[in-house]
C-alpha atoms as a PDB file:
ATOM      1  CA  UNK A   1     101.182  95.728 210.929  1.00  0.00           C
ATOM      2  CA  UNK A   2     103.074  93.508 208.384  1.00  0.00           C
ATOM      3  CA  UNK A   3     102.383  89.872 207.236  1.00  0.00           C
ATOM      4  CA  UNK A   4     104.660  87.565 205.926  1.00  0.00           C
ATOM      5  CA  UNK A   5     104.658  87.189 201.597  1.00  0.00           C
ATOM      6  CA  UNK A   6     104.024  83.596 202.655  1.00  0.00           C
ATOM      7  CA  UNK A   7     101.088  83.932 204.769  1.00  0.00           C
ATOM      8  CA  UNK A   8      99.438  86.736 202.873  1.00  0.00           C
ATOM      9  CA  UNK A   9      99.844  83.816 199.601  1.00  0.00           C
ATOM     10  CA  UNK A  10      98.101  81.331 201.580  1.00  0.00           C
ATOM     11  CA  UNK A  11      95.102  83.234 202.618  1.00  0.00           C
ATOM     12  CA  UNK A  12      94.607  84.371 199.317  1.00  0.00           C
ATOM     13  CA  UNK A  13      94.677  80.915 198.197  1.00  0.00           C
ATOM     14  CA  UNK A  14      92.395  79.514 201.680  1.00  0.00           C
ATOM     15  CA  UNK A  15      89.900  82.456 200.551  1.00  0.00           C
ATOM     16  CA  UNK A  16      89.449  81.191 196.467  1.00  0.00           C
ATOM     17  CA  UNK A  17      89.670  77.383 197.839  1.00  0.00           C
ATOM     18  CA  UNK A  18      86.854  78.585 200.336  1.00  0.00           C
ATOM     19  CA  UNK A  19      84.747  79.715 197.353  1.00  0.00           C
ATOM     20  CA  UNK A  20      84.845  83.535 198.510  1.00  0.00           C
ATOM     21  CA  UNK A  21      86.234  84.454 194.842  1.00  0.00           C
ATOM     22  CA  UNK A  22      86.472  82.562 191.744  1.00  0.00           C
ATOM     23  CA  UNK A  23      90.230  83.571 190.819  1.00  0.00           C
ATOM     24  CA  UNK A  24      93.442  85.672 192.472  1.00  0.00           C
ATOM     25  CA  UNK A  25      92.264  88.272 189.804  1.00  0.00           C
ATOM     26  CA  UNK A  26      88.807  88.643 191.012  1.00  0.00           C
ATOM     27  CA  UNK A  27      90.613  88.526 194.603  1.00  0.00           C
ATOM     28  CA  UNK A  28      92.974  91.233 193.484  1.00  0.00           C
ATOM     29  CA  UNK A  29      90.850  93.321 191.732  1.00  0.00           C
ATOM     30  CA  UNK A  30      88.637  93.870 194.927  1.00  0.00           C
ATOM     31  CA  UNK A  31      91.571  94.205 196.949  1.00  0.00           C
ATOM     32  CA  UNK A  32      92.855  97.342 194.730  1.00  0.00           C
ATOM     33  CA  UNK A  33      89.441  98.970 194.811  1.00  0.00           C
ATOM     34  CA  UNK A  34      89.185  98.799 198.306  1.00  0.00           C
ATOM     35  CA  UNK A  35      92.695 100.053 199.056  1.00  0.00           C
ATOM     36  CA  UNK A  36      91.894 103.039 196.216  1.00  0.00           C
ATOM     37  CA  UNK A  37      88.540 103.528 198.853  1.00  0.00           C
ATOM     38  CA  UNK A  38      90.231 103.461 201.821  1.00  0.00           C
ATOM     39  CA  UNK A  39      93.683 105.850 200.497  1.00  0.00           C
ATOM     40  CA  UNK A  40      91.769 108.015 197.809  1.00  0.00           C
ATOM     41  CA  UNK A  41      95.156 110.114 197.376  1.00  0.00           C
ATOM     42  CA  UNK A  42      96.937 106.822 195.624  1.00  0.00           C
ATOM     43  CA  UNK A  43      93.950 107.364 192.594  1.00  0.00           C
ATOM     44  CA  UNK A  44      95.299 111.124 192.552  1.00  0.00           C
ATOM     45  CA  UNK A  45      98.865 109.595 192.597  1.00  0.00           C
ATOM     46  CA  UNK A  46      98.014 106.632 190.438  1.00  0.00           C
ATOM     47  CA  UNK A  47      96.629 109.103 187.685  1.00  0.00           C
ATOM     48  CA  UNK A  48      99.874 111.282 187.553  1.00  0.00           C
ATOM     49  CA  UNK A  49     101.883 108.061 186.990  1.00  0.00           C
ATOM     50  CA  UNK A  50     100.411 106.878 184.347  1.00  0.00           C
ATOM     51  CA  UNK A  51     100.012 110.503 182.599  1.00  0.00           C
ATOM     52  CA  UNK A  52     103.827 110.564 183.133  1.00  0.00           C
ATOM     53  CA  UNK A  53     104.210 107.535 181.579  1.00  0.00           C
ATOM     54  CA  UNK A  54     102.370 108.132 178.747  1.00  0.00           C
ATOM     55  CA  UNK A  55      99.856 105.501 179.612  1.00  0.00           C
ATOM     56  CA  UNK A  56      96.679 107.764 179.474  1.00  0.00           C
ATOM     57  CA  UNK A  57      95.430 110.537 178.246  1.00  0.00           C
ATOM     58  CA  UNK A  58      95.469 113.893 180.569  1.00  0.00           C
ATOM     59  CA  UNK A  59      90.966 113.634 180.949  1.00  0.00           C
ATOM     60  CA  UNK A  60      91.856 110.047 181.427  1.00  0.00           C
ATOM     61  CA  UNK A  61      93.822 111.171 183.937  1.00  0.00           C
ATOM     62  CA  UNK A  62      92.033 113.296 185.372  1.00  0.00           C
ATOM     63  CA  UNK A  63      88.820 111.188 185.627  1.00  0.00           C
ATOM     64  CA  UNK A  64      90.869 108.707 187.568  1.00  0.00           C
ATOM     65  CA  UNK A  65      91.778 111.324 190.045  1.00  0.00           C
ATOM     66  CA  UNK A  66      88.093 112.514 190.700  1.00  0.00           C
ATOM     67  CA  UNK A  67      88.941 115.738 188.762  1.00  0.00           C
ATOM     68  CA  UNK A  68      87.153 115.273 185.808  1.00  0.00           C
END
């Protein structure tokens, strides 16, 4: 199931006008932490990226993944 960029920019905007989050960041943020909930492997896949990157530490890491 896709959505168009353009509708998916207006309901983000309908939902802050709508008073159901105070910015795109706060709408963002809980959008990412659900996703992480609902596809726990992206954390585990997430974590390895940014280790590879140099980003975070390994415990960081590995924290992030659930492994710690």
């Amino acid at each position: 199931m896709s959505m168009d960029v353009d509708v998916i920019k207006e309901g983000i905007n309908s939902l802050i006008r709508a008073g159901y989050y105070k910015d795109k960041e706060m709408l963002l943020d809980e959008a990412f932490r659900t996703m992480l909930e609902v596809r726990p492997a992206l954390k585990t896949e997430m974590a390895i990226e940014l280790y590879k990157e140099e980003k975070i530490s390994l415990s960081r890491a590995a924290e992030i993944a659930g492994m710690s």
